[in-house]
Structure formats: structure tokens, C-alpha cells
N, C-alpha and C. Protein backbone atom coordinates (compact mmCIF):
# COMPACT_ATOMS: atom_id res chain seq x y z
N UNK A 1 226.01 14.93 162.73
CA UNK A 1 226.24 13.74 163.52
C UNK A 1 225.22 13.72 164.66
N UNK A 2 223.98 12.71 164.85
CA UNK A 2 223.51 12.30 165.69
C UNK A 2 223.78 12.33 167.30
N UNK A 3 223.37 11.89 168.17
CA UNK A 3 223.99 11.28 169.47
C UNK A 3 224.01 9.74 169.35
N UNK A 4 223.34 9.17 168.82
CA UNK A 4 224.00 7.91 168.84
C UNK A 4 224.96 7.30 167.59
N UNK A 5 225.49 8.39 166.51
CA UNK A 5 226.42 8.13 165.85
C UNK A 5 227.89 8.56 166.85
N UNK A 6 227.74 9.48 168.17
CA UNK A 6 228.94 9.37 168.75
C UNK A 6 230.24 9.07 168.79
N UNK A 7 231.21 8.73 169.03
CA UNK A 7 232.14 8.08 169.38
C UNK A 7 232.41 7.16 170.26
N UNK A 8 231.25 7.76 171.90
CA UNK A 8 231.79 6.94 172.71
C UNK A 8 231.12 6.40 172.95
N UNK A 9 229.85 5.50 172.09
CA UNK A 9 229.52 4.64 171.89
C UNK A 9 230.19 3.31 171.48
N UNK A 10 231.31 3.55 170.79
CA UNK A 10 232.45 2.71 170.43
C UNK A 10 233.39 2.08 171.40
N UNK A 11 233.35 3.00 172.44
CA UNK A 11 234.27 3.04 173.41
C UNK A 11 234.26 1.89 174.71
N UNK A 12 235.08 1.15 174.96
CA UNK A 12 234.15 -0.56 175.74
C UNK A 12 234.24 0.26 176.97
N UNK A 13 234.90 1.19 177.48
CA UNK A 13 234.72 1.66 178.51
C UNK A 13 233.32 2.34 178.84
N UNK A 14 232.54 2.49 177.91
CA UNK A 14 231.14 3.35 177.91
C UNK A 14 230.30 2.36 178.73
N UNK A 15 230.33 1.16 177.72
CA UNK A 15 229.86 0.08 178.02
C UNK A 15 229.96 -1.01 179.33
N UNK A 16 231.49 -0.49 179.58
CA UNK A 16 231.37 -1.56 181.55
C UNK A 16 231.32 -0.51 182.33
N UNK A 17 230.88 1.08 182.02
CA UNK A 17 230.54 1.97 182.95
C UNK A 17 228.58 1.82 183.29
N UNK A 18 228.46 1.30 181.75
CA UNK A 18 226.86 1.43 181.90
C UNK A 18 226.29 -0.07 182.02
N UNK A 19 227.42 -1.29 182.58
CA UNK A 19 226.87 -1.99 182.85
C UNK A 19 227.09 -2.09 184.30
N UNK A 20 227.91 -1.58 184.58
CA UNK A 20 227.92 -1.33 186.30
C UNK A 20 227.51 -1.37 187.28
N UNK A 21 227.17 0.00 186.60
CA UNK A 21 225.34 0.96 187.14
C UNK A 21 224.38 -0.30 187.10
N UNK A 22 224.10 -0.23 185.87
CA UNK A 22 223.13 -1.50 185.89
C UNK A 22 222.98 -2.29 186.88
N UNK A 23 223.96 -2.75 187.11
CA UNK A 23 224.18 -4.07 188.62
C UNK A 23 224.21 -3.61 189.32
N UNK A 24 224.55 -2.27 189.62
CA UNK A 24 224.37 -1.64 191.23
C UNK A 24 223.00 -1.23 191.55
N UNK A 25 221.97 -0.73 190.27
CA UNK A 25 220.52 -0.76 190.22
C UNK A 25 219.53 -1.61 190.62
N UNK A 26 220.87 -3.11 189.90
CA UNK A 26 219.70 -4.19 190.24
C UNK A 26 219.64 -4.81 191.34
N UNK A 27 221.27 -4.98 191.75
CA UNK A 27 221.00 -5.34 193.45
C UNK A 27 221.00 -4.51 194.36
N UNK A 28 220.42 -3.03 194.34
CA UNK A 28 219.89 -2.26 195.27
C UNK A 28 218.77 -2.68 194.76
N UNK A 29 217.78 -2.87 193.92
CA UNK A 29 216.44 -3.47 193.77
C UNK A 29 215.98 -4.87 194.83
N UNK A 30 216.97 -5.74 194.43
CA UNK A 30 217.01 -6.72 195.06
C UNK A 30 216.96 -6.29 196.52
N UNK A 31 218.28 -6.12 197.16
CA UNK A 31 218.35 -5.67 198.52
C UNK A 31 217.27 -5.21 199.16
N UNK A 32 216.13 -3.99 198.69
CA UNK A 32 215.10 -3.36 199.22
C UNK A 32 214.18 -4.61 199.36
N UNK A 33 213.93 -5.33 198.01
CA UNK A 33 212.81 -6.14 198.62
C UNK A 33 213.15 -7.39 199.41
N UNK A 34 214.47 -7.95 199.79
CA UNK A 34 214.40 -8.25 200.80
C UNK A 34 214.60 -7.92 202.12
N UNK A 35 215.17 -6.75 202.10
CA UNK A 35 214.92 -6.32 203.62
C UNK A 35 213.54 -6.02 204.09
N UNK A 36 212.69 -5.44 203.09
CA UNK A 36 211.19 -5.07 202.74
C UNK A 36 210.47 -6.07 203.64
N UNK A 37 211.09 -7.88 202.85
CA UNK A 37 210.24 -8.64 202.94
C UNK A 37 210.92 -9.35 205.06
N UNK A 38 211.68 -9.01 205.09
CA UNK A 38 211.76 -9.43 206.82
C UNK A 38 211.88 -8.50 207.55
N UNK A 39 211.28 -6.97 206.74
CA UNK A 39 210.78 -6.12 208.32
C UNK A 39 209.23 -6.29 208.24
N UNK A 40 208.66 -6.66 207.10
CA UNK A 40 206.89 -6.70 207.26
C UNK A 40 206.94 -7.93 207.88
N UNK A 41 207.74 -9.32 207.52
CA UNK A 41 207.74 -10.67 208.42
C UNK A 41 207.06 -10.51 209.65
N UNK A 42 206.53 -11.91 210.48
CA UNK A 42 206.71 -12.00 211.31
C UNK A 42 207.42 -11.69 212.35
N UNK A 43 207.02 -11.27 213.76
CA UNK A 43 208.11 -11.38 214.83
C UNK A 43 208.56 -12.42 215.39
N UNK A 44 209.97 -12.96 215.24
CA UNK A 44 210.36 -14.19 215.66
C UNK A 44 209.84 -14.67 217.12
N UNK A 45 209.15 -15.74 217.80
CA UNK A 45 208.62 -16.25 218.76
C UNK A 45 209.79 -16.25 219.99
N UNK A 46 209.46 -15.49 220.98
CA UNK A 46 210.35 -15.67 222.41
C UNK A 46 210.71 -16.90 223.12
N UNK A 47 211.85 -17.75 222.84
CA UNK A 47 212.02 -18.57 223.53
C UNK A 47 212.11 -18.48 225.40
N UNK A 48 211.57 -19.31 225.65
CA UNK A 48 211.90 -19.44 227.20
C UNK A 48 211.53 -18.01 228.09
N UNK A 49 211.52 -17.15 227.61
CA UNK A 49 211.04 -15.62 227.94
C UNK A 49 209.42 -15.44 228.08
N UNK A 50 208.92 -15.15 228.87
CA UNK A 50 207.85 -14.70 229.34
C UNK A 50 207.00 -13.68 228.57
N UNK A 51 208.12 -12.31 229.41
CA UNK A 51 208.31 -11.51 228.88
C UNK A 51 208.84 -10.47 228.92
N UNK A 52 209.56 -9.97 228.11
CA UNK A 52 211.18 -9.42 228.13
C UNK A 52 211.60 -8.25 228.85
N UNK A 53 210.25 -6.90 228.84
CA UNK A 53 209.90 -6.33 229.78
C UNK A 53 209.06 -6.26 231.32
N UNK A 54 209.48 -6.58 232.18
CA UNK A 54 208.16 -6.53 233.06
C UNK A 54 207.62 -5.12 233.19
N UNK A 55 205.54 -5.87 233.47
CA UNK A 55 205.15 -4.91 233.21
C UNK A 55 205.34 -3.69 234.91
N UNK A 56 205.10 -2.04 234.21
CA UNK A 56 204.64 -1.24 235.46
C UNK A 56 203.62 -1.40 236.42
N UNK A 57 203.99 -1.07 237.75
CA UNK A 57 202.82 -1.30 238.52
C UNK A 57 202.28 0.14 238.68
């Protein structure tokens, strides 16, 4: 007997364990590249603020 003649290949539980994962793979994929993509972003523009530290003399 093979490994993919198995048993728990048969088994639907095999199957919504390994589709799971899957989705937890893909939206941690997802997630990285958007956080990725608004920490390389731009810095949002200072309203009304000068500037936020004054400088040392």
C-alpha cells in the first residue's frame, strides 16, 4: 500500500484540516503584503502642525 492509497485520504476531516491551513497561508500572505505595502507608503502630511518636535537649541 502506497501513501496515497491511505485511508485518510478518504477521510473529509483530512481534507477541511488541509484546507484550513491553506486559508490561514493565504491570508497571512495577504496580510504581509499589505501591511508591507503602508509601512513602505508615504508619510501621511501634518495637518496644521509645524512641527511636532521643536527643534534643540
Amino acid at each position: 500500500m502506497s501513501l496515497l492509497d491511505a485511508p485518510i485520504w478518504n477521510d473529509p476531516a483530512t481534507w477541511i484540516v488541509l484546507g484550513v491551513s491553506l486559508l490561514f497561508i493565504v491570508v497571512g500572505i495577504v496580510m504581509h503584503r499589505i501591511i508591507m505595502k503602508v509601512v513602505r507608503g508615504p508619510a501621511p502630511p501634518t495637518q496644521g502642525h509645524e512641527d511636532p518636535v521643536p527643534p534643540r537649541e
